[in-house]
Protein backbone atom coordinates (compact mmCIF):
# COMPACT_ATOMS: atom_id res chain seq x y z
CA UNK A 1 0.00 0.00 0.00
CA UNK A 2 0.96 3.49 -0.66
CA UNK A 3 0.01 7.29 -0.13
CA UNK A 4 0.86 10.06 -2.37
CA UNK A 5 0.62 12.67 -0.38
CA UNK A 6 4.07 14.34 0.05
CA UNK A 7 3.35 16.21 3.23
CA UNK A 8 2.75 13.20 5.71
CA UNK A 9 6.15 11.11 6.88
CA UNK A 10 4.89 8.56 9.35
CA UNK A 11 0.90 7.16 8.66
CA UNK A 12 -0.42 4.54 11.08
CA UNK A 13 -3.47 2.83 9.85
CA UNK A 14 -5.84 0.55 12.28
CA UNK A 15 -2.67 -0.73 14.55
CA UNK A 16 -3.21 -3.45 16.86
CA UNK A 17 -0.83 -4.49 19.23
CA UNK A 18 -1.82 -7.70 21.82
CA UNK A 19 0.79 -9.50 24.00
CA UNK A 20 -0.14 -12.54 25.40
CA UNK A 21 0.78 -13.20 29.57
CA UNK A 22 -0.76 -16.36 29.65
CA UNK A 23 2.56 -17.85 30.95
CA UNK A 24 3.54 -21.61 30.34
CA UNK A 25 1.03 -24.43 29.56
CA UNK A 26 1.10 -25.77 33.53
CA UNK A 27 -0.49 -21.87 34.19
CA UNK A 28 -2.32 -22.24 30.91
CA UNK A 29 -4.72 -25.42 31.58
CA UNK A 30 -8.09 -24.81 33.31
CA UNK A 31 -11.18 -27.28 33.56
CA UNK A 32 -14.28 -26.52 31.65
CA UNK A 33 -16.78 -29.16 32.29
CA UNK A 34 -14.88 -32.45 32.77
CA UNK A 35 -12.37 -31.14 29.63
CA UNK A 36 -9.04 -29.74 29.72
CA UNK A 37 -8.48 -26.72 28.02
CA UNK A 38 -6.19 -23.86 27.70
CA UNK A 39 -6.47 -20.41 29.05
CA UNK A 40 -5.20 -17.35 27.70
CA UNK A 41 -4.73 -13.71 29.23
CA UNK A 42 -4.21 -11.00 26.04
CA UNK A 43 -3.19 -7.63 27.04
CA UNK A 44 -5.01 -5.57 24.81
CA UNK A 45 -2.28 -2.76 25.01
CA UNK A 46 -3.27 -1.03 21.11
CA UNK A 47 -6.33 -1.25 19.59
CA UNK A 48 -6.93 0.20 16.01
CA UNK A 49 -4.84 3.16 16.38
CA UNK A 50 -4.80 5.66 13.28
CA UNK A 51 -3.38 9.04 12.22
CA UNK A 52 -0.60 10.72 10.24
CA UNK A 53 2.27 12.54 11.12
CA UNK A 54 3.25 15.24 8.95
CA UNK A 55 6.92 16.45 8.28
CA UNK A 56 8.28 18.66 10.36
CA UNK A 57 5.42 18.55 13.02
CA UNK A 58 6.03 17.27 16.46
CA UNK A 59 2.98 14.44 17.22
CA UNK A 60 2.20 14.07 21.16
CA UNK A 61 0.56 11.52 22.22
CA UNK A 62 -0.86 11.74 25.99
CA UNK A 63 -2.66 9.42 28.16
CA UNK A 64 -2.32 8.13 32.00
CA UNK A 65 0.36 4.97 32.57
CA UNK A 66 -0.81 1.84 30.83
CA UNK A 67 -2.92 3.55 28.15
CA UNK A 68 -0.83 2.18 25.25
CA UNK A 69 1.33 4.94 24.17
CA UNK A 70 4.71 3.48 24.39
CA UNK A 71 3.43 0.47 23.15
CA UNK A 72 2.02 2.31 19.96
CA UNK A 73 5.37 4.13 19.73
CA UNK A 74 7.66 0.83 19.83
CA UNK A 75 5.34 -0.88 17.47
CA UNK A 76 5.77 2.61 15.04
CA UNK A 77 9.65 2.11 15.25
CA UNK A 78 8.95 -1.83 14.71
CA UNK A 79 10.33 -2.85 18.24
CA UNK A 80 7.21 -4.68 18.51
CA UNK A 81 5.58 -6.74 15.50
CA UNK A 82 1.90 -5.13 14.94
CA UNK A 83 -0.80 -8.01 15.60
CA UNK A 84 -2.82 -6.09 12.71
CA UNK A 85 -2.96 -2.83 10.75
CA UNK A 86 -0.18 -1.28 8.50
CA UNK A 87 2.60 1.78 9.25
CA UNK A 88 3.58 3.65 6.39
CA UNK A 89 6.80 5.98 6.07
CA UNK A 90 7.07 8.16 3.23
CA UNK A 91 3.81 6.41 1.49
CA UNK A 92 5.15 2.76 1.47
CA UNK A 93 4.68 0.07 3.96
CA UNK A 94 7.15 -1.00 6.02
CA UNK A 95 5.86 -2.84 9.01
CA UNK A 96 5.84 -6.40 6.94
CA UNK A 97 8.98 -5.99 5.35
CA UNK A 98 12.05 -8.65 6.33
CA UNK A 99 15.11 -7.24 8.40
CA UNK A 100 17.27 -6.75 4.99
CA UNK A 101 14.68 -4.59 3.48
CA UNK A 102 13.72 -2.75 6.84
CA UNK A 103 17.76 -1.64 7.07
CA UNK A 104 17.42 1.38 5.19
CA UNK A 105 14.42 2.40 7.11
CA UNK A 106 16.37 2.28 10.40
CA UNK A 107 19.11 5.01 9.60
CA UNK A 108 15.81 7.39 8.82
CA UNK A 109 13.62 6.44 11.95
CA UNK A 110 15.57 6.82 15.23
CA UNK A 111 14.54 5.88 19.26
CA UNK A 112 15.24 8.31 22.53
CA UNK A 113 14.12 6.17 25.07
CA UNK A 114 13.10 7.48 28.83
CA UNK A 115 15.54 6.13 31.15
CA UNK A 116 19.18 7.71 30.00
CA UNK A 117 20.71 5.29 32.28
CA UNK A 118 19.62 1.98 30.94
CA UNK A 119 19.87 3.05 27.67
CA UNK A 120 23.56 3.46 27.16
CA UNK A 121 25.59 -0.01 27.34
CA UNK A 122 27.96 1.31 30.98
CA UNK A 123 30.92 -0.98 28.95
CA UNK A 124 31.13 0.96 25.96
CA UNK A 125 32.97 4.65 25.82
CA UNK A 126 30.89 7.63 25.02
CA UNK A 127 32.77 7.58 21.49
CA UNK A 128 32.33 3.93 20.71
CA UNK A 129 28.35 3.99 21.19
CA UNK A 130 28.04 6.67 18.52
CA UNK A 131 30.93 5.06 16.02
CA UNK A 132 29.00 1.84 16.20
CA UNK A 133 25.76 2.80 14.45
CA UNK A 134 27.54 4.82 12.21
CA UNK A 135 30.37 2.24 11.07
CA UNK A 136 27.02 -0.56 10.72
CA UNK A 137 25.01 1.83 8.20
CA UNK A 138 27.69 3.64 6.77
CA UNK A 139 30.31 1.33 5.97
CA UNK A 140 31.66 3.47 3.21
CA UNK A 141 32.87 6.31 5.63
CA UNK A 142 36.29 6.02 6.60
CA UNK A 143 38.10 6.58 10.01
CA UNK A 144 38.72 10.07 9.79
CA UNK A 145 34.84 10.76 9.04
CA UNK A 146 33.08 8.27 10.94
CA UNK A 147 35.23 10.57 13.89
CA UNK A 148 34.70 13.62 12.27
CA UNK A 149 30.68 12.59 12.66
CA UNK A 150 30.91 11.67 15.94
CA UNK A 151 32.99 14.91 16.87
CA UNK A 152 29.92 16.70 15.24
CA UNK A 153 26.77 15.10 17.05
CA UNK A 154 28.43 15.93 20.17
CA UNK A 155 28.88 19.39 20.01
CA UNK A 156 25.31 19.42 18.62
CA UNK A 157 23.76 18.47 21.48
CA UNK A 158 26.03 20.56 23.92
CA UNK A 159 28.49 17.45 24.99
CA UNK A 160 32.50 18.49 24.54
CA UNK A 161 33.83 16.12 22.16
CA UNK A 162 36.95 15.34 24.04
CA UNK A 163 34.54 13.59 26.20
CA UNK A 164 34.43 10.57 23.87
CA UNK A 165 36.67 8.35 26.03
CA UNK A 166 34.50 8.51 29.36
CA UNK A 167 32.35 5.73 30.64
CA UNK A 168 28.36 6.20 30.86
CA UNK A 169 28.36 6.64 34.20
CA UNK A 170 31.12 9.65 34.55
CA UNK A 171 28.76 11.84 32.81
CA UNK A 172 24.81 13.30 34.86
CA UNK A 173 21.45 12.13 33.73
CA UNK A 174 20.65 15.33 31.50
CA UNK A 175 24.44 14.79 29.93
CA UNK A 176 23.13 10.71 29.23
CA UNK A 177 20.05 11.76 27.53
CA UNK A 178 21.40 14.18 25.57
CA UNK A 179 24.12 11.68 24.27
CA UNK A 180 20.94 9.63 23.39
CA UNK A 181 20.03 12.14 21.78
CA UNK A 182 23.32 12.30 19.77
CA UNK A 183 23.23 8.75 19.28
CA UNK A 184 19.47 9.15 17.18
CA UNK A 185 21.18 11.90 15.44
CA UNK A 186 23.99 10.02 14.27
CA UNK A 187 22.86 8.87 11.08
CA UNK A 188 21.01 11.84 10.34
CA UNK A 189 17.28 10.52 10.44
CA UNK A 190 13.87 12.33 9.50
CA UNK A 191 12.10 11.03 12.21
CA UNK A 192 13.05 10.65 15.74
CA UNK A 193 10.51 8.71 18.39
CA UNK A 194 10.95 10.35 22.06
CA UNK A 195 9.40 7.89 24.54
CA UNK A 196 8.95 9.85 27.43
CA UNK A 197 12.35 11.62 27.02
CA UNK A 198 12.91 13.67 29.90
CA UNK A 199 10.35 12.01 32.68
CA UNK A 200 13.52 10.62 34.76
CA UNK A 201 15.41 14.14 34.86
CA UNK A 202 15.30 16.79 37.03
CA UNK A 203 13.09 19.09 36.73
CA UNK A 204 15.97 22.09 36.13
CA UNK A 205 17.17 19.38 33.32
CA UNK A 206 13.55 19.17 31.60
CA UNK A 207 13.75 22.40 30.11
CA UNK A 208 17.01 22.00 28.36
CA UNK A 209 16.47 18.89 26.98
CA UNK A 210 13.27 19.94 25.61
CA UNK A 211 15.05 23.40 24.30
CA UNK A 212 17.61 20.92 23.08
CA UNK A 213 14.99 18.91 21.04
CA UNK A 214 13.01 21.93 19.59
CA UNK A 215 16.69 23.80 18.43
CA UNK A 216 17.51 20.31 16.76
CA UNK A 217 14.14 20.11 15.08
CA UNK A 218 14.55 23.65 13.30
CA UNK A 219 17.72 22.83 12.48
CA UNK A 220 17.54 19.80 11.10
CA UNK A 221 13.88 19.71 9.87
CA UNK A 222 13.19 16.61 12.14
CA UNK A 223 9.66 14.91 12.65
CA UNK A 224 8.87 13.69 16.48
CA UNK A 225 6.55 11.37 17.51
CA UNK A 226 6.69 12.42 21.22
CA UNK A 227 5.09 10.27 24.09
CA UNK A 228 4.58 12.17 27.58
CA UNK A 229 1.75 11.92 30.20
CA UNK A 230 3.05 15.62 31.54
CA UNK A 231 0.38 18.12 29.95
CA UNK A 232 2.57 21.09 30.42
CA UNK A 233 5.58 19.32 28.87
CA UNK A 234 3.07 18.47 26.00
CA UNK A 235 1.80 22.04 25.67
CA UNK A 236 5.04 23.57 25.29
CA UNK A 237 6.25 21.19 22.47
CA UNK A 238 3.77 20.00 20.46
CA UNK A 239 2.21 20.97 17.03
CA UNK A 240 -0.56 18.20 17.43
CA UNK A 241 -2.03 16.40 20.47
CA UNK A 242 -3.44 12.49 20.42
CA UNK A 243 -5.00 11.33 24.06
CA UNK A 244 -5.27 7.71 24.02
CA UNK A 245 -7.25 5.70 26.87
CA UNK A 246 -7.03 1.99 27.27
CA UNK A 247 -5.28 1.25 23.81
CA UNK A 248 -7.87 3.58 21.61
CA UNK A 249 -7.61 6.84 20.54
CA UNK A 250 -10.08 9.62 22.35
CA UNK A 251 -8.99 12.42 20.42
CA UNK A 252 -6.82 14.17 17.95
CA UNK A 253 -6.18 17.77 17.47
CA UNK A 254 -4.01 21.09 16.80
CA UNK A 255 -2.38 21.81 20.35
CA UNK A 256 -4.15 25.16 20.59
CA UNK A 257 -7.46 23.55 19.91
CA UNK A 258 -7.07 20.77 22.27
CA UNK A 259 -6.01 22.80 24.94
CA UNK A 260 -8.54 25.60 24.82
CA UNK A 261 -11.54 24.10 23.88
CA UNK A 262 -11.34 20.08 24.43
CA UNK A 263 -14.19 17.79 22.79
CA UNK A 264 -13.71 14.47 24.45
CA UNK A 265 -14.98 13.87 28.21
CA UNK A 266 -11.63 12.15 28.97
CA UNK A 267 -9.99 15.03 27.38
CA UNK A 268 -11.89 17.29 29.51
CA UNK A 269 -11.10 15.78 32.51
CA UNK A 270 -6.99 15.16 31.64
CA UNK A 271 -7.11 18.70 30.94
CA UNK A 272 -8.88 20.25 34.01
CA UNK A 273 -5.77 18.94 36.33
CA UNK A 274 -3.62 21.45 35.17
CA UNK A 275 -3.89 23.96 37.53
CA UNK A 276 -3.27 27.89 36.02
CA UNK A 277 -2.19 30.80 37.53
CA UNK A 278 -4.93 33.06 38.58
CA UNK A 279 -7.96 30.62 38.17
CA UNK A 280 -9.49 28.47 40.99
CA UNK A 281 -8.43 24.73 41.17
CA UNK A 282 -11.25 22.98 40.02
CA UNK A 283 -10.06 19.53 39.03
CA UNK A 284 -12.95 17.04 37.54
CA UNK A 285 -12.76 13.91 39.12
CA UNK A 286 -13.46 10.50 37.34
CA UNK A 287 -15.30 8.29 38.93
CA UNK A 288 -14.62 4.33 39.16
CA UNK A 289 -11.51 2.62 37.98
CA UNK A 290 -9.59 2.00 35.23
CA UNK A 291 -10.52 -1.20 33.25
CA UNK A 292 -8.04 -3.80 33.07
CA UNK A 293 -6.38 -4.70 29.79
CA UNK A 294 -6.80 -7.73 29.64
CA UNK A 295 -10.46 -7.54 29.98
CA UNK A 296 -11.92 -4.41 28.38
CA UNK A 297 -15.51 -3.21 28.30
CA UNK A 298 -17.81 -3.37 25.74
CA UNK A 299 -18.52 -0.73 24.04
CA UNK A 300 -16.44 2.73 24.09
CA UNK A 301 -13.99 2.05 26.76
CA UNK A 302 -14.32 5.06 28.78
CA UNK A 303 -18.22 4.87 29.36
CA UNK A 304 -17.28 3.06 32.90
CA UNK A 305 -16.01 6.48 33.97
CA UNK A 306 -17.82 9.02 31.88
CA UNK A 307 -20.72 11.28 32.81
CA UNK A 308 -22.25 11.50 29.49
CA UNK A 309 -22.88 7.60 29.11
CA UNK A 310 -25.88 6.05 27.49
CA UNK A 311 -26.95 2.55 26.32
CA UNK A 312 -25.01 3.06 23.29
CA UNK A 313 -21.65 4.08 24.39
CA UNK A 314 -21.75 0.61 26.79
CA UNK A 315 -22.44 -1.68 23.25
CA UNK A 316 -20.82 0.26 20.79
CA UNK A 317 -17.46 1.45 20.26
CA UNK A 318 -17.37 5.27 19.01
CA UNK A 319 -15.24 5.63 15.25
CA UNK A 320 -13.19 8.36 14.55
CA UNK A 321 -14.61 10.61 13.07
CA UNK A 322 -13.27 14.28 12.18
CA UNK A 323 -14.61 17.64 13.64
CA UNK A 324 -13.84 21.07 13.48
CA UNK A 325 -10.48 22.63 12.85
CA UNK A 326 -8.63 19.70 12.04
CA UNK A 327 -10.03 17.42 14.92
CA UNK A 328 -10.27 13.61 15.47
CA UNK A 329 -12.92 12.30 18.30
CA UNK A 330 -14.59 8.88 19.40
CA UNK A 331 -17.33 9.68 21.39
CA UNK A 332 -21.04 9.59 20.48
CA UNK A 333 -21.77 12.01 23.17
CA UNK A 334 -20.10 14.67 20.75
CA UNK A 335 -21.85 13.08 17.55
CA UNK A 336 -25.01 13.41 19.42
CA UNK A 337 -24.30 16.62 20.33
CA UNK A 338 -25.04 15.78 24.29
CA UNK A 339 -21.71 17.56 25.14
């Protein structure tokens, strides 16, 4: 399958992603009725995600923990096979293609990953973690450039060069992440995934990586696919906004119009914990719990906690469908109009 459409890099289309945690066969077997028969427990972790990410935009995607979204991000980057559903880059499919084929792909879709400590291999020098992706993909570069390369990342993201000898852990957590960072920009990709980038710095350290980030991206015309469950963070970075809840996708919109006039009830409520300087606290409350998983309600998945529920939101689930100003929502309260 492919698109035409020369302004959209990255286009997910219905992705599913299921892991199964049903353990080995001695956890597996239950009785049903004299017979033995196996059990299974599916984490339904994505669940017909879609949207497109246009060049040069940075895509958030928002949602509290164990709503999918570094799951959908992995499964974008092809960490994780997709159970169904296709991602595109550039207008041609690439989430079926073998490991030979998929090469290419990898020096123009790069990973930051959240923890800055794990990330980085505490064995290897500072210099040797960015030669080795280069020397693997770029084979034709001698010494003196593969160097030269490495020399240059570095002082792009604000990490002296000389430094290439020292050990992972001689450097602070902002000085890991931004050698991440250095590391994605290594083979001088078009898109860059950020799973929850900065969540295990200090705050003082947010800020610059994020500054960091956003200077790189007008630089280098990169694309991010961001992931973050801080709203402020999300706010300050983003072009466009996607809230997912329990694996499906809520909502979709220009920052601006998410933020000052939000359409979906979960929306609402995410939205209304941000507390703002000279307004009255007024959080929204859900009520209830958050479905497991592995065992999801029928329906739209968020009518177990939403105030606007009817008979039809607990038998059937909401579609995307597009609203004003560039918007995305599943919710037949707003198709109704009841909102």
């Amino acid at each position: 399958m492919t698109t035409n459409n020369p302004e959209i890099l990255v286009s997910i289309r219905n992705v599913v992603k299921h892991f199964d945690i049903s353990g080995g066969w001695l956890e597996q077997i239950k009785f049903d009725n004299g017979r033995i028969t196996r059990k299974q427990s599916i984490v339904k972790a994505v669940n017909g995600i879609s949207f497109d990410i246009k060049k040069g935009q940075t895509v958030s995607v928002v949602g509290e923990s164990g709503c999918g979204k570094s799951t959908l991000a992995r499964t974008v980057m092809g960490l994780y096979p997709p159970n169904s559903g296709e991602i595109l880059y550039q207008g041609k499919r690439i989430d079926n293609l073998s490991d030979a084929k998929l090469k290419h792909y990898r020096t123009r879709m790069q990973m930051v990953f959240q923890d800055p400590y794990a990330s980085l291999n505490p064995r290897m020098t500072v210099g040797k973690t960015l030669r080795e992706p280069i020397r693997f993909h770029r084979p034709e570069l001698k010494e003196g450039q593969v160097a030269e390369k490495v020399a240059e990342v570095m002082a792009k993201v604000g990490i002296d060069p000389d430094w290439q000898d020292r050990f992972p852990h001689e450097f602070s957590g902002g000085q890991r992440q931004r050698i991440s960072i250095a590391r994605a920009l290594a083979l001088d990709p078009d898109f860059i995934v950020a799973d929850e980038p900065i969540a295990a710095l200090d705050v003082s350290i947010q800020a610059q990586i994020l500054n960091l980030m956003m200077d790189l991206q007008e630089k280098s015309d990169l694309t991010y696919l961001f992931i973050s469950h801080d709203l402020s963070v999300v706010e300050h970075i983003s072009d466009v906004v996607a809230v997912m809840y329990l694996g499906s996708l809520c909502e979709m919109a220009p920052k601006k119009q998410l933020f000052d006039n939000p359409a979906h009830p979960y929306t609402q409520a995410l939205l209304s914990a941000i507390p703002k300087l000279g307004h009255e606290f007024s959080h929204e409350k859900l009520k209830g719990d958050i479905p497991s998983p592995i065992n999801l309600p029928a329906g739209c998945v968020f009518h177990t906690r939403c105030k606007y529920v009817n008979d039809r939101c607990r038998s059937e689930i909401p579609a995307q469908r597009a609203g004003d100003g560039n918007t995305i929502v599943a919710c037949h309260a707003v198709e109704e109009k009841r909102i």
